[in-house]
C-alpha atoms as a PDB file:
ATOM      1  CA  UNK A   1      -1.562 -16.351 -15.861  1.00  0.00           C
ATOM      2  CA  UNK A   2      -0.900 -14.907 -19.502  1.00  0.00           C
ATOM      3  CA  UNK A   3       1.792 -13.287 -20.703  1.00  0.00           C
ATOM      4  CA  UNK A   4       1.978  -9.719 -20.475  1.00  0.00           C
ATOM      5  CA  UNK A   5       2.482  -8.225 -24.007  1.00  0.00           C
ATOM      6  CA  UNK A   6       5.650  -6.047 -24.756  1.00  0.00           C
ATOM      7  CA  UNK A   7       5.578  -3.120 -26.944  1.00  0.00           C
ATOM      8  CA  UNK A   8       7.337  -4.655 -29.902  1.00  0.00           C
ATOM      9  CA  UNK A   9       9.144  -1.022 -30.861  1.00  0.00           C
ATOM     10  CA  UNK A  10      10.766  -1.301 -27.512  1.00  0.00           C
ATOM     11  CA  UNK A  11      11.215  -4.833 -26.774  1.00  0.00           C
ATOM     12  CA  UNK A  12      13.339  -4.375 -23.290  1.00  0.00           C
ATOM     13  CA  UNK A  13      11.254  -2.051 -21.826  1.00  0.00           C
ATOM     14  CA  UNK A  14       9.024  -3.590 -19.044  1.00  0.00           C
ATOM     15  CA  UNK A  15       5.205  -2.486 -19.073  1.00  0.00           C
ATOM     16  CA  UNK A  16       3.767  -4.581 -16.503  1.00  0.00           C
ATOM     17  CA  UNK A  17       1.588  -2.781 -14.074  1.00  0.00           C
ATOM     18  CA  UNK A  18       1.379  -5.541 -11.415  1.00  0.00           C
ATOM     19  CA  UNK A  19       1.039  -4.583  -7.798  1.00  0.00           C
ATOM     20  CA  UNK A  20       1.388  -6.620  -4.263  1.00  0.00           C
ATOM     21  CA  UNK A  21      -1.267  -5.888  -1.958  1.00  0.00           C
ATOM     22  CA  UNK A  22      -1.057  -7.317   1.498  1.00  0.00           C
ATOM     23  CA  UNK A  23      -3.514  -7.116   3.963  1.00  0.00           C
ATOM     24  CA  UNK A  24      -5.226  -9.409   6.767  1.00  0.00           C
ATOM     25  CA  UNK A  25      -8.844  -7.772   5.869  1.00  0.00           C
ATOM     26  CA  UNK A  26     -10.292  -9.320   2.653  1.00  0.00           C
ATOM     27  CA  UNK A  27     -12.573  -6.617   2.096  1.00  0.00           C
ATOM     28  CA  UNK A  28      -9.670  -4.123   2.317  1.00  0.00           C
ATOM     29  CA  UNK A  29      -8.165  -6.042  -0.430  1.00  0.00           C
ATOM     30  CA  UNK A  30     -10.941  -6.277  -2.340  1.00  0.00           C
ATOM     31  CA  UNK A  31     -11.608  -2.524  -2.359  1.00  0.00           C
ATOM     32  CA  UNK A  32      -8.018  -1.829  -3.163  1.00  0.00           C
ATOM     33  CA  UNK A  33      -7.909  -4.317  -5.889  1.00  0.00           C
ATOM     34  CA  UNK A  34     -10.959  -2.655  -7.722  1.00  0.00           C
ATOM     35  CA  UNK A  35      -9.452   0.705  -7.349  1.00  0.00           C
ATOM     36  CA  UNK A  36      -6.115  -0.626  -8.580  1.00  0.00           C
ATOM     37  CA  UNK A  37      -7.800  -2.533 -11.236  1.00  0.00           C
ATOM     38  CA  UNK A  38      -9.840   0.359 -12.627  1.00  0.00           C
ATOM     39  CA  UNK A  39      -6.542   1.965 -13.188  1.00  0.00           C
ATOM     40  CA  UNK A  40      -5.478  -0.873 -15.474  1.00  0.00           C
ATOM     41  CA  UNK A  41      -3.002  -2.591 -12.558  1.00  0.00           C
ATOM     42  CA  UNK A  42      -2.942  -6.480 -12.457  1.00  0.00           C
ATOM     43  CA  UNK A  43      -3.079  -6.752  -8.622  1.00  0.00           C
ATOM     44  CA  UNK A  44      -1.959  -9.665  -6.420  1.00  0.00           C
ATOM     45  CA  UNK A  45      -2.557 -10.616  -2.743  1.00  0.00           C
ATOM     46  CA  UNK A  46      -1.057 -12.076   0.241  1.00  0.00           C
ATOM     47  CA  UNK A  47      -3.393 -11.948   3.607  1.00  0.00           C
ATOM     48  CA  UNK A  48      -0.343 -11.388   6.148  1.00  0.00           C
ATOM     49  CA  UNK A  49       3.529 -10.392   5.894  1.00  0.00           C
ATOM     50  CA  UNK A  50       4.328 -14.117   5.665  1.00  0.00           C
ATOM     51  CA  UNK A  51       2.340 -15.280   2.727  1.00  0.00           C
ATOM     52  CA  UNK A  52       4.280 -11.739   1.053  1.00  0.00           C
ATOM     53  CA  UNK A  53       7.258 -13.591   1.343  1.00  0.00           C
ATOM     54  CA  UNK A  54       6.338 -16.578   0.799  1.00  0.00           C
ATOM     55  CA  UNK A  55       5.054 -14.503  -2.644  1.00  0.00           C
ATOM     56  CA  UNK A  56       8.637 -13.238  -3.118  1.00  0.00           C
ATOM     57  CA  UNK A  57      10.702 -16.453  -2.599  1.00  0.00           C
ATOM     58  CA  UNK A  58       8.507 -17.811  -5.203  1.00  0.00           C
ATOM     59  CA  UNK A  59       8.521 -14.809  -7.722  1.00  0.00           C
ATOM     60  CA  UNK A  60      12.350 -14.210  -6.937  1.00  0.00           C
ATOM     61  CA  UNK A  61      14.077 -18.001  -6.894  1.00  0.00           C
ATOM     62  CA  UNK A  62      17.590 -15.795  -5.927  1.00  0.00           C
ATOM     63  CA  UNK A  63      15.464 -14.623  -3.023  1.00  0.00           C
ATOM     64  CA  UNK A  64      14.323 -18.124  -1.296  1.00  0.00           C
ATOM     65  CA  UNK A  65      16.153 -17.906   1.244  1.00  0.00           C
ATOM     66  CA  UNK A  66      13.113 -15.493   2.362  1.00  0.00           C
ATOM     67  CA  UNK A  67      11.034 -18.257   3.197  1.00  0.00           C
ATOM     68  CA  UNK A  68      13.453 -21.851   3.599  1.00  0.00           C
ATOM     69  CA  UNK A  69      11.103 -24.801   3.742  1.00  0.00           C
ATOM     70  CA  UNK A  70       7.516 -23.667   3.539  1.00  0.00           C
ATOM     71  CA  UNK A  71       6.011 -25.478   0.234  1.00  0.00           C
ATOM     72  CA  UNK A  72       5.283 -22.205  -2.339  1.00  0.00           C
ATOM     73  CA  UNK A  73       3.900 -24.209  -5.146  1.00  0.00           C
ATOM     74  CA  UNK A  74       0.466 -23.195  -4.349  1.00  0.00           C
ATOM     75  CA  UNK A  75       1.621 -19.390  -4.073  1.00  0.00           C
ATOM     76  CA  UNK A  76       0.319 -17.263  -6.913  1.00  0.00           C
ATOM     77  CA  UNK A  77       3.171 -16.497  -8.602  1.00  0.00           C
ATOM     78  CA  UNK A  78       3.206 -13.268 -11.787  1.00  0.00           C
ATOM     79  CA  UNK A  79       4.534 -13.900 -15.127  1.00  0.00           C
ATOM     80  CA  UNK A  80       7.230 -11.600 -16.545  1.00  0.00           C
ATOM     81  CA  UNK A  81       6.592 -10.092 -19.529  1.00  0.00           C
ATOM     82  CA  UNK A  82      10.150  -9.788 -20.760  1.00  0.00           C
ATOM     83  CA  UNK A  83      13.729 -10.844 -19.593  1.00  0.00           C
ATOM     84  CA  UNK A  84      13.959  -7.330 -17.817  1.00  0.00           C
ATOM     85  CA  UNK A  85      10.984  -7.325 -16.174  1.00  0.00           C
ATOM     86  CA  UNK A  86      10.762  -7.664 -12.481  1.00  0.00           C
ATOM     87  CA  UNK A  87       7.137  -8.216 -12.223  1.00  0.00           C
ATOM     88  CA  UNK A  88       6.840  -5.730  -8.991  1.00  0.00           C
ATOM     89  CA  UNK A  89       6.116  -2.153  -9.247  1.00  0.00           C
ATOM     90  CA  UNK A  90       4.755  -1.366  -5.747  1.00  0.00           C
ATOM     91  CA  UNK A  91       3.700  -3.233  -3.043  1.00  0.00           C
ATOM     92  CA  UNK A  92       0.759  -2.031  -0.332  1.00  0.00           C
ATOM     93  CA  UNK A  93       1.809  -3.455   3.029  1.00  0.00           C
ATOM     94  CA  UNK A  94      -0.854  -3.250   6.324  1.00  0.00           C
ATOM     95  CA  UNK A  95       0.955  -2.600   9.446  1.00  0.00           C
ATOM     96  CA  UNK A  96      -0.919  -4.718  11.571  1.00  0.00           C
ATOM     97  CA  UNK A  97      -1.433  -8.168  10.774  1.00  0.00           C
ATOM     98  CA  UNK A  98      -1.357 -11.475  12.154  1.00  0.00           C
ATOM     99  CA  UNK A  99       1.296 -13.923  11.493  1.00  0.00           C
ATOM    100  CA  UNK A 100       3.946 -11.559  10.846  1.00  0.00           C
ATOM    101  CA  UNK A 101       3.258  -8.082  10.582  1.00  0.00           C
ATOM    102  CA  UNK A 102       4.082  -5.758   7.478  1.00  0.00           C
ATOM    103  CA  UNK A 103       6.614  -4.178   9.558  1.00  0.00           C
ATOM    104  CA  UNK A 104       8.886  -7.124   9.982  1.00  0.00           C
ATOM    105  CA  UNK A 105       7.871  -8.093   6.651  1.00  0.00           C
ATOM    106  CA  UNK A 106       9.623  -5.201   5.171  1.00  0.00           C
ATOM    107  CA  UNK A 107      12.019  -5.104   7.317  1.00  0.00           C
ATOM    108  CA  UNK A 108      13.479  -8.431   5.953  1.00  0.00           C
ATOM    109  CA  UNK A 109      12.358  -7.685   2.463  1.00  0.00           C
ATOM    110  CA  UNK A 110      14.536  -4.012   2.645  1.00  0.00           C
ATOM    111  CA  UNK A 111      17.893  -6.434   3.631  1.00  0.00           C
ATOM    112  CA  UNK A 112      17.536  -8.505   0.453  1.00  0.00           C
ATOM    113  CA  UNK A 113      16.583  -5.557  -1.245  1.00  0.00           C
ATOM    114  CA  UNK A 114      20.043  -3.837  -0.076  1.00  0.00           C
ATOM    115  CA  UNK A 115      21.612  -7.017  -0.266  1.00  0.00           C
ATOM    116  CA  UNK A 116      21.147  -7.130  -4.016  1.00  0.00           C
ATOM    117  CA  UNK A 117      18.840 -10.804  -3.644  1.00  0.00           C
ATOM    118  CA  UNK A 118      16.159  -8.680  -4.651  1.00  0.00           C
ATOM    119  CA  UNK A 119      15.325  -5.205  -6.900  1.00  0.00           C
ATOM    120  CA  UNK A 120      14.130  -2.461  -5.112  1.00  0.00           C
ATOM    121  CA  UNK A 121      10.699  -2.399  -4.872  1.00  0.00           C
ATOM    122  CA  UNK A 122       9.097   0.733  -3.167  1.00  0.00           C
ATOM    123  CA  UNK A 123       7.049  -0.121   0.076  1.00  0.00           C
ATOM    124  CA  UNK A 124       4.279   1.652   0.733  1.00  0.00           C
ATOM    125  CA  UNK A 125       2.321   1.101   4.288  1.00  0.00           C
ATOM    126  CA  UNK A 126      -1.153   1.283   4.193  1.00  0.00           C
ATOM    127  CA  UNK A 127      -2.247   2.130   7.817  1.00  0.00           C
ATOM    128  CA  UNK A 128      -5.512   3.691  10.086  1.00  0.00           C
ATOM    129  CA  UNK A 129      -2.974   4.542  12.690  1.00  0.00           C
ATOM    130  CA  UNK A 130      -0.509   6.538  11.108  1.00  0.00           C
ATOM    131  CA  UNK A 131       0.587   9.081  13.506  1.00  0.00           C
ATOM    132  CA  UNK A 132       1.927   6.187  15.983  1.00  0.00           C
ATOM    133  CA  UNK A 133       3.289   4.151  13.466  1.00  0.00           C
ATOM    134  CA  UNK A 134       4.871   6.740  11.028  1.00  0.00           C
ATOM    135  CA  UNK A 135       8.330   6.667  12.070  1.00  0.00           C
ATOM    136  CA  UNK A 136       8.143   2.696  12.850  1.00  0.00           C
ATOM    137  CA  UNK A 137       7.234   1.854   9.361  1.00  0.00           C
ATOM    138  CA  UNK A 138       9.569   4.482   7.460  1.00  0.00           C
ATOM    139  CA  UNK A 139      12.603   2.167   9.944  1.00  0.00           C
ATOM    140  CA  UNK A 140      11.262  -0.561   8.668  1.00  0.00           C
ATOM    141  CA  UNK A 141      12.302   0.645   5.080  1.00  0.00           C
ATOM    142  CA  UNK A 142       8.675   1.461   3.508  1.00  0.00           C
ATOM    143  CA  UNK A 143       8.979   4.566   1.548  1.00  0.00           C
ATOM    144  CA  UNK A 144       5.424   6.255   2.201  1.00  0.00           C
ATOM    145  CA  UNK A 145       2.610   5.625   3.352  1.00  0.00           C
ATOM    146  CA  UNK A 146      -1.213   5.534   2.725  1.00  0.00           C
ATOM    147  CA  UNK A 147      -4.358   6.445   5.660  1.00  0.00           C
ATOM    148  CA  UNK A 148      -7.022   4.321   5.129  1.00  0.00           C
END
C-alpha cells in the first residue's frame, strides 16, 4: 500500500482515515466499504473476529501476543503515514460470526487496549439483533453500536 501523505505544515499530526471492518458476510462488507469509501476512508477487512486479530498482531508488533503462532505474513497490513500515526480510527465489528465472534474479539482486544499493548481504538458493533445483544456487546468493551 502507499504512503499516506502528511500535511507538511503539521508534520505530527496523523490524517489517515483508515477503518477495520469485520464481518463474516462479504456483501455486508462490500456495502460498508463503498459507503466508507465514498466518504474518503481507506477501509480494511477481516471476515471473522480471528482474522481481526490476526490484523492487529500484525499492524501492532507490541500486540502479537494477540495471535502467538498463526503465520500473519499474508494479513493485509496499513501503512502509517507518520511516526504518530496509529493507522486505526474505528473499527466495525459483527456480533455474530464464525470462528470467533466480535464479542470475544473485543473482548480481548479492550484488555490490550487497557493494558497499554495497544491504543484505544473505539469499537463499534454492527448488529441486526440489537436489543438482545446491546448490553453483551457494550461488556464486551465496544463503545456503540450500529443496526443494520
Amino acid at each position: 500500500l502507499p504512503e499516506l501523505e502528511v500535511s507538511p505544515s503539521q508534520p505530527d499530526q496523523c490524517v489517515c482515515r483508515n477503518v477495520l471492518v469485520v464481518d463474516d458476510v462479504h456483501f455486508n462488507i462490500f456495502c460498508i466499504s463503498k459507503l466508507l469509501e465514498s466518504l474518503s476512508f481507506r477501509v480494511y477487512h477481516a471476515y471473522n473476529g480471528r482474522e481481526a486479530l490476526q490484523f492487529f498482531a500484525r499492524t501492532f508488533p507490541e500486540a502479537a501476543t494477540l495471535d502467538e503462532g498463526v503465520n500473519t505474513t499474508d494479513m493485509q497490513r496499513p501503512s502509517r503515514c507518520s511516526k504518530n500515526c496509529r493507522v486505526l480510527r474505528l473499527v466495525l465489528m459483527d456480533v455474530n460470526m464464525p470462528v470467533l465472534d466480535g464479542k470475544e474479539a473485543t473482548s480481548i482486544l479492550s484488555e490490550h487496549m487497557r493494558k497499554g499493548s495497544l491504543p484505544f481504538i473505539p469499537i463499534v458493533a454492527c448488529t441486526a439483533y440489537m436489543e438482545t445483544e446491546l448490553s453483551e456487546c457494550f461488556k464486551a468493551g465496544m463503545v456503540d453500536f450500529v443496526a443494520k
